[in-house]
PDB file of N, CA and C in Angstrom:
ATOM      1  N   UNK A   1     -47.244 121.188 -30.862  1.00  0.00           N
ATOM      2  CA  UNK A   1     -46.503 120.115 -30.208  1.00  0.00           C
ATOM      3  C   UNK A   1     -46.677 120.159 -28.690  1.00  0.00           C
ATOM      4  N   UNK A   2     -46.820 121.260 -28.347  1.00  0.00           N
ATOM      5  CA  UNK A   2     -46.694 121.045 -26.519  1.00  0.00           C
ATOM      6  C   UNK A   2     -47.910 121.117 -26.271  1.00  0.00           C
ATOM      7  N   UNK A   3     -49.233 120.865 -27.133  1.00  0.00           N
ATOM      8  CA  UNK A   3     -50.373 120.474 -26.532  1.00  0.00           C
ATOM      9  C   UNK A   3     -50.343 119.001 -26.530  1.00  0.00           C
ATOM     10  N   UNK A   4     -49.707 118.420 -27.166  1.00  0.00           N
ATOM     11  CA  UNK A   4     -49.719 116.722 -27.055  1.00  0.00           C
ATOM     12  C   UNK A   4     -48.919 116.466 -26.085  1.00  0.00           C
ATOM     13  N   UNK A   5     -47.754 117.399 -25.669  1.00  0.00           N
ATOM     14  CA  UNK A   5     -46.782 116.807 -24.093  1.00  0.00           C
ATOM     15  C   UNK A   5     -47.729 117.389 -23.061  1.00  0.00           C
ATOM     16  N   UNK A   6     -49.080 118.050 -23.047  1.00  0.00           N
ATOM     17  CA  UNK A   6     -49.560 118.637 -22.040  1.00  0.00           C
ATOM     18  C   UNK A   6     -50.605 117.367 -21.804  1.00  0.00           C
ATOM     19  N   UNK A   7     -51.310 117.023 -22.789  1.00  0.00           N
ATOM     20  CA  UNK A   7     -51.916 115.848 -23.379  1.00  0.00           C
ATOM     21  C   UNK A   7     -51.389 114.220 -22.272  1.00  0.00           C
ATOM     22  N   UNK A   8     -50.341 114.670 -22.959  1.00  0.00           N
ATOM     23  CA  UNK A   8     -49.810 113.023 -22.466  1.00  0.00           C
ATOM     24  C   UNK A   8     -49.107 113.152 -20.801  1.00  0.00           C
ATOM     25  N   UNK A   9     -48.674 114.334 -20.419  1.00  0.00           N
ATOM     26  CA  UNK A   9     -48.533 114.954 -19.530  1.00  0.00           C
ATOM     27  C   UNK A   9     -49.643 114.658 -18.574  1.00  0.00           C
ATOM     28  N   UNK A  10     -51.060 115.320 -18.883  1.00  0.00           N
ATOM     29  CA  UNK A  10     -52.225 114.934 -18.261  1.00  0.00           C
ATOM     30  C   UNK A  10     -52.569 113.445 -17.909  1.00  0.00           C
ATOM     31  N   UNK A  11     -52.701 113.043 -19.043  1.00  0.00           N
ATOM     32  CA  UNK A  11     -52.799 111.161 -18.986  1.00  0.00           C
ATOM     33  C   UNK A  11     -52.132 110.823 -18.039  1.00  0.00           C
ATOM     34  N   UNK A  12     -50.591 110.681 -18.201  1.00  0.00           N
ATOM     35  CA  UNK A  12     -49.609 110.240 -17.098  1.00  0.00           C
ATOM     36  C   UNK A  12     -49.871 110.694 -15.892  1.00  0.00           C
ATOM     37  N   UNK A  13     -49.757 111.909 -15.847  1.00  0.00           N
ATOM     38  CA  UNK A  13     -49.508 112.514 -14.488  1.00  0.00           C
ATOM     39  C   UNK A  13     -51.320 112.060 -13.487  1.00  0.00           C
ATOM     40  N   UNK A  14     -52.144 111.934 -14.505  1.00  0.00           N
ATOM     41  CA  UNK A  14     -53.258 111.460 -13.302  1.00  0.00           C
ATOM     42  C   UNK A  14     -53.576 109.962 -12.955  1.00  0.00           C
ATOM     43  N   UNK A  15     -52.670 108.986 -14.286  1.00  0.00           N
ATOM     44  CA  UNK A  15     -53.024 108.098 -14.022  1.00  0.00           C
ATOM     45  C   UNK A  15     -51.714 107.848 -12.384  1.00  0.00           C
ATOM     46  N   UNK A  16     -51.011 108.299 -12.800  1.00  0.00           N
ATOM     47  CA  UNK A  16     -49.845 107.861 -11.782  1.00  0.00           C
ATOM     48  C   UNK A  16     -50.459 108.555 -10.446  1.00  0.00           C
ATOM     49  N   UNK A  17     -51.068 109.693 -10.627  1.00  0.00           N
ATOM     50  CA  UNK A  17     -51.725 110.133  -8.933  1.00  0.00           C
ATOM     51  C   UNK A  17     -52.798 109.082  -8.501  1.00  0.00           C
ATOM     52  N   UNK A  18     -53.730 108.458  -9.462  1.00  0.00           N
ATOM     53  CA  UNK A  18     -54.880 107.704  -9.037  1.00  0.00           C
ATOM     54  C   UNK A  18     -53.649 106.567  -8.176  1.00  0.00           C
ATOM     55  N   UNK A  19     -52.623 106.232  -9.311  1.00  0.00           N
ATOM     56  CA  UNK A  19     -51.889 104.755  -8.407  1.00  0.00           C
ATOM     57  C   UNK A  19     -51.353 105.446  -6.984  1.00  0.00           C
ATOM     58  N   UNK A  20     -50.836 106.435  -6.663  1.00  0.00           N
ATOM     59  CA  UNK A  20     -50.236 106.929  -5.656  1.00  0.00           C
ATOM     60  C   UNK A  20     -51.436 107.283  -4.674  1.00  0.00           C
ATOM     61  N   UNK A  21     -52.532 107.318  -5.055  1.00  0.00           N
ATOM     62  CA  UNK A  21     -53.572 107.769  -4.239  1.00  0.00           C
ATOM     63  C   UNK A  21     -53.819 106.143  -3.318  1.00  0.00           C
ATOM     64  N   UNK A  22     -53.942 105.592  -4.136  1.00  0.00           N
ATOM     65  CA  UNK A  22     -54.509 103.942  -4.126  1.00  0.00           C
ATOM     66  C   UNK A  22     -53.116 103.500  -2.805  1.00  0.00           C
ATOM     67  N   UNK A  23     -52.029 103.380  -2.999  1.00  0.00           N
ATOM     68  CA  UNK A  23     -50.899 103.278  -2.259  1.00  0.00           C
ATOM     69  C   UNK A  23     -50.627 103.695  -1.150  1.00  0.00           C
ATOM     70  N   UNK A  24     -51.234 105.143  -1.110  1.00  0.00           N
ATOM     71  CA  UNK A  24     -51.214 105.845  -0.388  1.00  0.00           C
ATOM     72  C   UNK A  24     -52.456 105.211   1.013  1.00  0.00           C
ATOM     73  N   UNK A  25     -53.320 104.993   0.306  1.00  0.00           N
ATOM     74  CA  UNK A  25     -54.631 104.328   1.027  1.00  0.00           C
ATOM     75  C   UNK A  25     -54.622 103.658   1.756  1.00  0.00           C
ATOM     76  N   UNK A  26     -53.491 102.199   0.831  1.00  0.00           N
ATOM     77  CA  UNK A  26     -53.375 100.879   1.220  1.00  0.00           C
ATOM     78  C   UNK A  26     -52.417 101.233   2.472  1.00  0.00           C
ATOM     79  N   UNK A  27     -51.159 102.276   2.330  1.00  0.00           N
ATOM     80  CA  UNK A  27     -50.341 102.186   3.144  1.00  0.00           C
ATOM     81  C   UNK A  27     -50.940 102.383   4.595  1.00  0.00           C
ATOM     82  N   UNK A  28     -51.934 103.757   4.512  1.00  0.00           N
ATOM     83  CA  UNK A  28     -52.635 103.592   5.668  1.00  0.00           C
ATOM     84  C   UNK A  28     -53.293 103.057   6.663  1.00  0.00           C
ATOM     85  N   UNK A  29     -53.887 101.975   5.593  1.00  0.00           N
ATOM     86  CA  UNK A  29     -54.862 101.078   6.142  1.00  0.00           C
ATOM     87  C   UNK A  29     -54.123  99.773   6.666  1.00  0.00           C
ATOM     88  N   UNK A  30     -52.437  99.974   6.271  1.00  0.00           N
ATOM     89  CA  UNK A  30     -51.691  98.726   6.669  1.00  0.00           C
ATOM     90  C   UNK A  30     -51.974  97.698   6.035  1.00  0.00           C
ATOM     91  N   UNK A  31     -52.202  97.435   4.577  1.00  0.00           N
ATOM     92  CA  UNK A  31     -52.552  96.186   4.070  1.00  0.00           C
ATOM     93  C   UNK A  31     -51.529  95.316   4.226  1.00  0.00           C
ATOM     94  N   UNK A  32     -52.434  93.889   4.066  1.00  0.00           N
ATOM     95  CA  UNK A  32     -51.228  93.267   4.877  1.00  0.00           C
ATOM     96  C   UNK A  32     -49.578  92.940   3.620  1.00  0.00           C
ATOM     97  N   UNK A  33     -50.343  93.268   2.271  1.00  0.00           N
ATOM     98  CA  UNK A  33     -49.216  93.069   1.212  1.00  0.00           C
ATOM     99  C   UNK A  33     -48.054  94.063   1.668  1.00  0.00           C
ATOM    100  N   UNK A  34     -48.715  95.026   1.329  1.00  0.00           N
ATOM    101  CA  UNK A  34     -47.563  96.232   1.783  1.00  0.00           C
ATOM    102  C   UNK A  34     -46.860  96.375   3.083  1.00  0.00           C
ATOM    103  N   UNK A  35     -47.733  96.458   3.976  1.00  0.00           N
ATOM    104  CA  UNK A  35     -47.020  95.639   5.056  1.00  0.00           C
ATOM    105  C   UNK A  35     -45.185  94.920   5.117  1.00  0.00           C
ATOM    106  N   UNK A  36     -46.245  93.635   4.611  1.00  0.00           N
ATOM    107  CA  UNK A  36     -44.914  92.452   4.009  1.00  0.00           C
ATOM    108  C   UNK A  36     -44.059  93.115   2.884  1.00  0.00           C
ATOM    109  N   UNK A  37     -44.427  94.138   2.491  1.00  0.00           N
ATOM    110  CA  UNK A  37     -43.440  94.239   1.475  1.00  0.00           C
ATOM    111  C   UNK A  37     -42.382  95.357   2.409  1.00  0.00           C
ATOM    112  N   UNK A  38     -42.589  96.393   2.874  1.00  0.00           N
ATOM    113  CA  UNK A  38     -42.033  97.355   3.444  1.00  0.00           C
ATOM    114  C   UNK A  38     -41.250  96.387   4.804  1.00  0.00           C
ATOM    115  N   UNK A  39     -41.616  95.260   5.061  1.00  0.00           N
ATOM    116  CA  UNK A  39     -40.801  94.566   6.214  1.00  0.00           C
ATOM    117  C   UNK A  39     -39.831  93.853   5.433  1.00  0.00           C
ATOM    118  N   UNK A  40     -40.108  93.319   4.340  1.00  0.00           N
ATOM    119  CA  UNK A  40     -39.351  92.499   3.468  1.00  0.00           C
ATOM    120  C   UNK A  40     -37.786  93.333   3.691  1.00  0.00           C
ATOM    121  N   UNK A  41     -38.213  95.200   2.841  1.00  0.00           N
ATOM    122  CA  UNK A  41     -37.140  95.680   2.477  1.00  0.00           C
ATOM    123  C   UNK A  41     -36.958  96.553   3.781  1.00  0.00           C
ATOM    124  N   UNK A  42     -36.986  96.209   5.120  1.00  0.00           N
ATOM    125  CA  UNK A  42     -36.785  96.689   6.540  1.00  0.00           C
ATOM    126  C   UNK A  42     -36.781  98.220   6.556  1.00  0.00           C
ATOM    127  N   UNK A  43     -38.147  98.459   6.114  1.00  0.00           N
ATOM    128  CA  UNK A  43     -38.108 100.168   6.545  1.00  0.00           C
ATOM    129  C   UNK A  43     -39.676  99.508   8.225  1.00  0.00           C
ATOM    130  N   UNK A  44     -38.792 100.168   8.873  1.00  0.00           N
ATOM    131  CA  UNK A  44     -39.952 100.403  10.049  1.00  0.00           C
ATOM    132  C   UNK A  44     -40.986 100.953   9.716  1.00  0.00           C
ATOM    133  N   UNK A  45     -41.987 100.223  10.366  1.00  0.00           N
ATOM    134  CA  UNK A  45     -43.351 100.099  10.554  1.00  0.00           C
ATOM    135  C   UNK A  45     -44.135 102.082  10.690  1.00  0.00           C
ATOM    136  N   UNK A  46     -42.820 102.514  11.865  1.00  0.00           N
ATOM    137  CA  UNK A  46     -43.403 103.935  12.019  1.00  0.00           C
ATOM    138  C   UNK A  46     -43.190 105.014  10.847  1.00  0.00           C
ATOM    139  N   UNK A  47     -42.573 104.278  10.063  1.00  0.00           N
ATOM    140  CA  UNK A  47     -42.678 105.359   8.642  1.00  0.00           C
ATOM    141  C   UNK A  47     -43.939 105.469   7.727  1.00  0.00           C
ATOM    142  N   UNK A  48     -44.270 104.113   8.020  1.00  0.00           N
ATOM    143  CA  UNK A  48     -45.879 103.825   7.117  1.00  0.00           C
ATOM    144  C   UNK A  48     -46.810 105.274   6.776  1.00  0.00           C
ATOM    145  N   UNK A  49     -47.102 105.773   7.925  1.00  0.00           N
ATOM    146  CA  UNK A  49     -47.471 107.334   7.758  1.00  0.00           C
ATOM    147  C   UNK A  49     -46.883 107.769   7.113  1.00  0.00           C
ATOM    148  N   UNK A  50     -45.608 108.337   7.106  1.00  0.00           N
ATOM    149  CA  UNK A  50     -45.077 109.524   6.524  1.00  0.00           C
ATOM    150  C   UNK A  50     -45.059 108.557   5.100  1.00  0.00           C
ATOM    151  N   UNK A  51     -44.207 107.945   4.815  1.00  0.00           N
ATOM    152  CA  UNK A  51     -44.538 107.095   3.128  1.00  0.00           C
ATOM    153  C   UNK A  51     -45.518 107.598   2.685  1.00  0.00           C
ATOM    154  N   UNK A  52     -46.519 107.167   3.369  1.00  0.00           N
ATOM    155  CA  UNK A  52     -48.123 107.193   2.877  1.00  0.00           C
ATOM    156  C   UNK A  52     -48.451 108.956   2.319  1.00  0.00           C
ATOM    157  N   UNK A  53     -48.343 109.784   3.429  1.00  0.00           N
ATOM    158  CA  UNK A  53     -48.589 111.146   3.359  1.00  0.00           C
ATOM    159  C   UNK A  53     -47.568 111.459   2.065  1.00  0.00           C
ATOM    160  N   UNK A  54     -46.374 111.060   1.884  1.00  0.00           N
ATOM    161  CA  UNK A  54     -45.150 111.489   0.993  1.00  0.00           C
ATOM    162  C   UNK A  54     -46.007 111.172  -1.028  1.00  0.00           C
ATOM    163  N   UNK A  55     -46.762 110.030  -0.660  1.00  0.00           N
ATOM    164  CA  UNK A  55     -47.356 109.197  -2.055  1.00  0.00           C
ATOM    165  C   UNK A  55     -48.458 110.665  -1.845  1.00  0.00           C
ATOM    166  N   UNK A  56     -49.441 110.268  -1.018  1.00  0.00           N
ATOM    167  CA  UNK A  56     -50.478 111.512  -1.283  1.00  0.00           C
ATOM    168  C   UNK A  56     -50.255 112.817  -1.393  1.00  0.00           C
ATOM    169  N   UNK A  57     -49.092 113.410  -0.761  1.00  0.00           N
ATOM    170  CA  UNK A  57     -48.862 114.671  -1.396  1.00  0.00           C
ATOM    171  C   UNK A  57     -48.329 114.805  -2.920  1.00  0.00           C
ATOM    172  N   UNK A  58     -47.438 113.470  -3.456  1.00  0.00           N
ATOM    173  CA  UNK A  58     -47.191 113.483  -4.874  1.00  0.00           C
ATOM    174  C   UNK A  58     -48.022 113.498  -5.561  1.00  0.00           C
ATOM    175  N   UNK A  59     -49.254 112.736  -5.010  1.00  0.00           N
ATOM    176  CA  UNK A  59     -50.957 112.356  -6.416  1.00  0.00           C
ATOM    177  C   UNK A  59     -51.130 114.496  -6.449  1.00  0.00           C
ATOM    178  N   UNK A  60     -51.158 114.441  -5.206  1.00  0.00           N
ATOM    179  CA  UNK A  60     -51.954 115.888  -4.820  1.00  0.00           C
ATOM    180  C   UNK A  60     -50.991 117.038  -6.224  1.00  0.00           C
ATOM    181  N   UNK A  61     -49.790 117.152  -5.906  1.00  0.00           N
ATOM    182  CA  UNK A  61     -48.998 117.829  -7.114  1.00  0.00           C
ATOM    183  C   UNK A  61     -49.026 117.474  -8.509  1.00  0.00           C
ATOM    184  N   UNK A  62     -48.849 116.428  -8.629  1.00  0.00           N
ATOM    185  CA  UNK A  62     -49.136 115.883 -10.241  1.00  0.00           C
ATOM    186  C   UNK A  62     -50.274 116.444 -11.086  1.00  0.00           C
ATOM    187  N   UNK A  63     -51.558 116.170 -10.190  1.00  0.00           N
ATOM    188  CA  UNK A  63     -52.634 116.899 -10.403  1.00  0.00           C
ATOM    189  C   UNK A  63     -52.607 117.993 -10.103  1.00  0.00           C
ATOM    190  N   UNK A  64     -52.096 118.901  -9.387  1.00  0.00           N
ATOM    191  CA  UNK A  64     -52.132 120.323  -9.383  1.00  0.00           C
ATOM    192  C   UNK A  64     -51.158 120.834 -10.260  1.00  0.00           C
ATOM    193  N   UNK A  65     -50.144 120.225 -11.085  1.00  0.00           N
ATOM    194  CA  UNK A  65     -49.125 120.300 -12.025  1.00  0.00           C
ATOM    195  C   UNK A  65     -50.237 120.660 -13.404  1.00  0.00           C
ATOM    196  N   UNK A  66     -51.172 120.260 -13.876  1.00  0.00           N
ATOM    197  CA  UNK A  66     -51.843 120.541 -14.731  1.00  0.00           C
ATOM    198  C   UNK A  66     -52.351 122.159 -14.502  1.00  0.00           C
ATOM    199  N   UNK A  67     -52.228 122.933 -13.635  1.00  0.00           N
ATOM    200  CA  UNK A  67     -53.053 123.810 -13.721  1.00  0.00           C
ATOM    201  C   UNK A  67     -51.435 125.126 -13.416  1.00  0.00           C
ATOM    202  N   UNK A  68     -50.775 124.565 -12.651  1.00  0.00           N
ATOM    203  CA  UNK A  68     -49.279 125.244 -12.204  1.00  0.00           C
ATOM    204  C   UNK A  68     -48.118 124.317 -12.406  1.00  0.00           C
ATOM    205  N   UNK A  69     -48.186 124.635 -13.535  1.00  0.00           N
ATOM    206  CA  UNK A  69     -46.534 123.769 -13.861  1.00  0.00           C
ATOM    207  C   UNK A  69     -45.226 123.653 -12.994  1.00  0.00           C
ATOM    208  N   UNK A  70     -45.019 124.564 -12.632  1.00  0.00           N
ATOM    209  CA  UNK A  70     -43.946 124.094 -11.900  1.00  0.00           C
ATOM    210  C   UNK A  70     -43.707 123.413 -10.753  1.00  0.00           C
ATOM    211  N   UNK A  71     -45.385 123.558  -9.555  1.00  0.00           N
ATOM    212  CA  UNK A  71     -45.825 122.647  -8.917  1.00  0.00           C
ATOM    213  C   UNK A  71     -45.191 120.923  -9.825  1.00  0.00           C
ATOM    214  N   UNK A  72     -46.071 120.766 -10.949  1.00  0.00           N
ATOM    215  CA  UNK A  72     -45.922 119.547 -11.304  1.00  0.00           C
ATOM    216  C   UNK A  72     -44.305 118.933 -11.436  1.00  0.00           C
ATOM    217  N   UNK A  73     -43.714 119.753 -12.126  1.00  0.00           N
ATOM    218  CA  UNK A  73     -42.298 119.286 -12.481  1.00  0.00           C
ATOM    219  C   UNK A  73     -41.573 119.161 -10.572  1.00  0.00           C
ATOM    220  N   UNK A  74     -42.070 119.867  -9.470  1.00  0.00           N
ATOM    221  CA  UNK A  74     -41.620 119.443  -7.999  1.00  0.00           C
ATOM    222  C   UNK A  74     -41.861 118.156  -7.901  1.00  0.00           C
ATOM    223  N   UNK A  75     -43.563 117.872  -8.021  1.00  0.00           N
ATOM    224  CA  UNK A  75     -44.160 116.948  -7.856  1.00  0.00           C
ATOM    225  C   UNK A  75     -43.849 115.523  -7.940  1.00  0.00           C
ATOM    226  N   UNK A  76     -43.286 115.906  -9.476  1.00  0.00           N
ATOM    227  CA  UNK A  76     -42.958 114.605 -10.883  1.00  0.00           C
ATOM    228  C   UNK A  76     -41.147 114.440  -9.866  1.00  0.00           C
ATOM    229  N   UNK A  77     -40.370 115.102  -9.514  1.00  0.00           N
ATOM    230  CA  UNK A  77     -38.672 114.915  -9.061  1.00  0.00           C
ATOM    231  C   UNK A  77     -39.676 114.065  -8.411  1.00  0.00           C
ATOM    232  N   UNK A  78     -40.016 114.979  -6.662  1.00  0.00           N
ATOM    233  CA  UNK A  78     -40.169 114.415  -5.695  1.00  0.00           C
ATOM    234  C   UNK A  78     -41.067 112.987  -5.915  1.00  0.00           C
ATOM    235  N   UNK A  79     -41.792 112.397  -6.797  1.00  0.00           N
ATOM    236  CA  UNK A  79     -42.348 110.929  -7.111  1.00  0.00           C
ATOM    237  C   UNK A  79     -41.317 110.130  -7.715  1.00  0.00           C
ATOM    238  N   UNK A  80     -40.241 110.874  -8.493  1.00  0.00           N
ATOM    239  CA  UNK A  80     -39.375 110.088  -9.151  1.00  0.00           C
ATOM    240  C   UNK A  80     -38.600 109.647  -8.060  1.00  0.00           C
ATOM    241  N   UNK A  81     -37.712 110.995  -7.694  1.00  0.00           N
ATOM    242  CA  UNK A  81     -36.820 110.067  -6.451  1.00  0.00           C
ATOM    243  C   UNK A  81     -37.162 108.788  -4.960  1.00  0.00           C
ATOM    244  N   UNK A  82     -38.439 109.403  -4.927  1.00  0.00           N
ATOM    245  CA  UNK A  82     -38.873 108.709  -3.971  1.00  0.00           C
ATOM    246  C   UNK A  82     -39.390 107.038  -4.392  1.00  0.00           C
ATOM    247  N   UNK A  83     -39.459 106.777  -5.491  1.00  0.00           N
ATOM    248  CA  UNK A  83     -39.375 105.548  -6.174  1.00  0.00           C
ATOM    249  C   UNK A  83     -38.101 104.960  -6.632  1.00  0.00           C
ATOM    250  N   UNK A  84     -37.002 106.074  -6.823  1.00  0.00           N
ATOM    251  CA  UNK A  84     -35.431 105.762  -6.770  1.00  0.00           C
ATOM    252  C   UNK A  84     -35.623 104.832  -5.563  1.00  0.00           C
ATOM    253  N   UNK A  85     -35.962 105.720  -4.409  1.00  0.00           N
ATOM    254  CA  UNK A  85     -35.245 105.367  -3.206  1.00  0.00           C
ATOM    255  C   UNK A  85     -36.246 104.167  -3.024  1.00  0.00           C
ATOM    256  N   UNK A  86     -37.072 103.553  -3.368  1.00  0.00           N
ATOM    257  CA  UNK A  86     -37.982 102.056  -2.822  1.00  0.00           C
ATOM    258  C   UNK A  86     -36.797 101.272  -4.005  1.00  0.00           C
ATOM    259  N   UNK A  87     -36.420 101.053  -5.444  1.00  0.00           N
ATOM    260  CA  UNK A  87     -35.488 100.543  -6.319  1.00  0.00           C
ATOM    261  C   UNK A  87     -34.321 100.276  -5.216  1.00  0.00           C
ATOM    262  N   UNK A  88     -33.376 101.172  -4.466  1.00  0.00           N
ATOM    263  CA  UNK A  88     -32.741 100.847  -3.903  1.00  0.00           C
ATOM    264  C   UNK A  88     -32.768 100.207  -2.470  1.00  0.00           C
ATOM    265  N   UNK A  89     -33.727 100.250  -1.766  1.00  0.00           N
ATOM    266  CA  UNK A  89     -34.099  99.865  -0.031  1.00  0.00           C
ATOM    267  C   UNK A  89     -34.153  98.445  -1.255  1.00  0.00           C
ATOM    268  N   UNK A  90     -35.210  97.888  -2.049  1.00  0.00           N
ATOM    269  CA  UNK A  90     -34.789  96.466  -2.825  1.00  0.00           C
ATOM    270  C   UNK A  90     -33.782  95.762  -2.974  1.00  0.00           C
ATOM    271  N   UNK A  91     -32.883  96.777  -3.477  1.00  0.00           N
ATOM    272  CA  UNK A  91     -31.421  96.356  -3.850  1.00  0.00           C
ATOM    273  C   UNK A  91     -30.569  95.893  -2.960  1.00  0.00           C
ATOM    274  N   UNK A  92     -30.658  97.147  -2.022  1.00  0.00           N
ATOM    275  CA  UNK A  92     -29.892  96.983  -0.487  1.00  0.00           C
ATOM    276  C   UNK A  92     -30.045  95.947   0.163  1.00  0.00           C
ATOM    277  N   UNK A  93     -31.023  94.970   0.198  1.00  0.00           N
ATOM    278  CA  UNK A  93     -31.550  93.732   1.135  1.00  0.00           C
ATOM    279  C   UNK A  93     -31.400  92.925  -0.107  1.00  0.00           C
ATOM    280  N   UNK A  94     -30.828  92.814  -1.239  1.00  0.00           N
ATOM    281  CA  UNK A  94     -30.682  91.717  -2.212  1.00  0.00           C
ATOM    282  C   UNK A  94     -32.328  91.087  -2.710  1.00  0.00           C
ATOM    283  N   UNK A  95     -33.555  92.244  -2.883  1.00  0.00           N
ATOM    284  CA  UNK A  95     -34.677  91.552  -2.798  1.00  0.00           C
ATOM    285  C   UNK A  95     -34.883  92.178  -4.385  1.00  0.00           C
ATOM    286  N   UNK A  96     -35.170  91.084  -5.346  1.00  0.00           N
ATOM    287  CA  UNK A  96     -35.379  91.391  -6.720  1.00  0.00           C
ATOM    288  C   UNK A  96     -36.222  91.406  -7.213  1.00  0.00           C
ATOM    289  N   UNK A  97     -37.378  91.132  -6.303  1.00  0.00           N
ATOM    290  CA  UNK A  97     -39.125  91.679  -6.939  1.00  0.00           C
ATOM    291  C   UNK A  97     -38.839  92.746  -6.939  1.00  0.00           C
ATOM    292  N   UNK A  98     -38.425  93.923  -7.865  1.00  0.00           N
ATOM    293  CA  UNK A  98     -38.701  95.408  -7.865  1.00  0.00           C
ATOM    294  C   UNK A  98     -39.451  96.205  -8.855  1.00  0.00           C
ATOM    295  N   UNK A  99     -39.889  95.136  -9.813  1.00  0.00           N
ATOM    296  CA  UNK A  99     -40.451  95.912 -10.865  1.00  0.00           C
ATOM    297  C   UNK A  99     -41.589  96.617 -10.824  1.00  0.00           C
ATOM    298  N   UNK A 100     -42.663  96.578  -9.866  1.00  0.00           N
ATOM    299  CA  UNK A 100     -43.396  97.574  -9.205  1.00  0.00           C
ATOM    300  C   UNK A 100     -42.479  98.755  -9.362  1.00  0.00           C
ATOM    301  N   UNK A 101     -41.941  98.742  -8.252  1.00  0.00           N
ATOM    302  CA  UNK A 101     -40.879 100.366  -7.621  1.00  0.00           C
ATOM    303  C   UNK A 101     -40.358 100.591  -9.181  1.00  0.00           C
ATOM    304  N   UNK A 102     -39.720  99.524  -9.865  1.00  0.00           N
ATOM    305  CA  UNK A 102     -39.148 100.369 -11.454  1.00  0.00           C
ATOM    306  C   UNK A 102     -39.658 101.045 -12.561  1.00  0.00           C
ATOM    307  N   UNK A 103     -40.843 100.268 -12.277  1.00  0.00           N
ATOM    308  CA  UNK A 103     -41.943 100.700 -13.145  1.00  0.00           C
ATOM    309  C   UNK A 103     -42.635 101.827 -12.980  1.00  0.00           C
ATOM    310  N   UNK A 104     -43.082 102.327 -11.707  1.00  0.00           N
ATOM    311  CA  UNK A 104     -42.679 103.650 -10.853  1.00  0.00           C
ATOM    312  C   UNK A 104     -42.394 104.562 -11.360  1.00  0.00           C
ATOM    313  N   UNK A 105     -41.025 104.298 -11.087  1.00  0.00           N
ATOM    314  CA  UNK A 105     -40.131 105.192 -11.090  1.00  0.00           C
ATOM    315  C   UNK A 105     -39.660 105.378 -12.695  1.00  0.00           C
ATOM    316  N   UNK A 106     -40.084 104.841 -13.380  1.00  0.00           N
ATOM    317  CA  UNK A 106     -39.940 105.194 -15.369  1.00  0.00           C
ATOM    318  C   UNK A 106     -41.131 106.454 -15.358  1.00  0.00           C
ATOM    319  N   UNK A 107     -41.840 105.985 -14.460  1.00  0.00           N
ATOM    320  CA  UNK A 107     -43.603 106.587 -15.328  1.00  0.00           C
ATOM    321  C   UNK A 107     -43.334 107.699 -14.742  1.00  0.00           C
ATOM    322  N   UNK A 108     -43.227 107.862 -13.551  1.00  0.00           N
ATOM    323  CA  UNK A 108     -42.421 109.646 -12.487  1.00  0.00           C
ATOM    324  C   UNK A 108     -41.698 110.518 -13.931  1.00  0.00           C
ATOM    325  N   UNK A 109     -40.580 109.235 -13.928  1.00  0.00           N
ATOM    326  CA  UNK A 109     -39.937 110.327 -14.737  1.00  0.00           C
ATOM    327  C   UNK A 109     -40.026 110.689 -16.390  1.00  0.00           C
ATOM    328  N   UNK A 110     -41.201 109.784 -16.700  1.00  0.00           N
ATOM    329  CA  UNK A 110     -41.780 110.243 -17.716  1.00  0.00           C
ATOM    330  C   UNK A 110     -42.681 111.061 -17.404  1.00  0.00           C
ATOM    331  N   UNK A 111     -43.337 111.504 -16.446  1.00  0.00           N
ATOM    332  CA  UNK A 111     -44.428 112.712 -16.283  1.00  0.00           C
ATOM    333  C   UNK A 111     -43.452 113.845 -16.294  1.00  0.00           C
ATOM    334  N   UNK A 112     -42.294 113.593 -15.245  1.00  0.00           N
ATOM    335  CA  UNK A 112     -41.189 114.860 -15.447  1.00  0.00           C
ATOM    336  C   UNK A 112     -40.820 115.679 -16.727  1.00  0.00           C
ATOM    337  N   UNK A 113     -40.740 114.290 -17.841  1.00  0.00           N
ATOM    338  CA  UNK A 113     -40.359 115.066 -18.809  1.00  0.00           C
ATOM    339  C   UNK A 113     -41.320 115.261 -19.694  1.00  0.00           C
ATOM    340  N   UNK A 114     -42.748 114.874 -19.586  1.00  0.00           N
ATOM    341  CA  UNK A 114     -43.809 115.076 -20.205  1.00  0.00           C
ATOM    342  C   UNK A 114     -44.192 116.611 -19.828  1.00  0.00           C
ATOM    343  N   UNK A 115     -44.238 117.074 -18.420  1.00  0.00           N
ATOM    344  CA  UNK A 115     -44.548 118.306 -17.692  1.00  0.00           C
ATOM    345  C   UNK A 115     -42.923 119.610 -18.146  1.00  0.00           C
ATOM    346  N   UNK A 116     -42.129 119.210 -18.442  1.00  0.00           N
ATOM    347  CA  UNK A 116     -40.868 119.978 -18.348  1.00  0.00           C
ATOM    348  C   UNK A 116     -41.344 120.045 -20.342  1.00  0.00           C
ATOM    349  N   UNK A 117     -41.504 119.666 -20.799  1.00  0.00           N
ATOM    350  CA  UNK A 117     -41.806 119.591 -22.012  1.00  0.00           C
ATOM    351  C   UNK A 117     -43.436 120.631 -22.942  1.00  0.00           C
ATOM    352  N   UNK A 118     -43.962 120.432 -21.705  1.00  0.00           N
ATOM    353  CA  UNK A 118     -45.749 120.573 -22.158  1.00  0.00           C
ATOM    354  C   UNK A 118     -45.729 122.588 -21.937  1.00  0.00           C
TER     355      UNK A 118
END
């Protein structure tokens, strides 16, 4: 059994680093979506970095969670909450496109319990 949560563990946890990698990219490069979206839900412009670095150090753990578990299960909180917290900066400004950030934040915490499991 816990080769199939290591299994599905793997799946998840890299597909969700490739998206956090990708995010991570865009955030850098200032696309102009993200951009608009991070002004939408009024986080300043000078966080863009750290966001960005915060997504790429999560891809970076997820994937290093396959080899040191408990890395991953840090990894998998720190991606979950930090997609909590984009669900709520949404909420807070009454802005209800969130299903990106929710969708997120399910798959985080399904790697959590895929990795706490495997």
């Amino acid at each position: 059994m816990e080769i199939f949560m290591f299994i599905a563990y793997a799946v998840v946890g890299v597909l969700l680093a490739l998206t956090l990698t990708a995010s991570a990219t865009f955030t850098l490069q200032r696309n102009d979506q993200i951009v608009a979206n991070m002004q939408k839900v009024q986080v300043p412009d000078s966080w863009l970095p750290r966001l960005a670095t915060l997504k790429a150090a999560g891809a970076i753990g997820l994937v290093a969670g396959l080899w040191v578990p408990p890395l991953g299960v840090a990894a998998a909180i720190g991606v979950t909450l930090y997609f909590v917290g984009a669900v709520v900066a949404h909420l807070r400004v009454k802005d209800y496109e969130l299903a990106p950030a929710a969708v997120l934040t399910l798959v985080a915490a399904a790697a959590l319990a895929l990795r706490i499991l495997a």
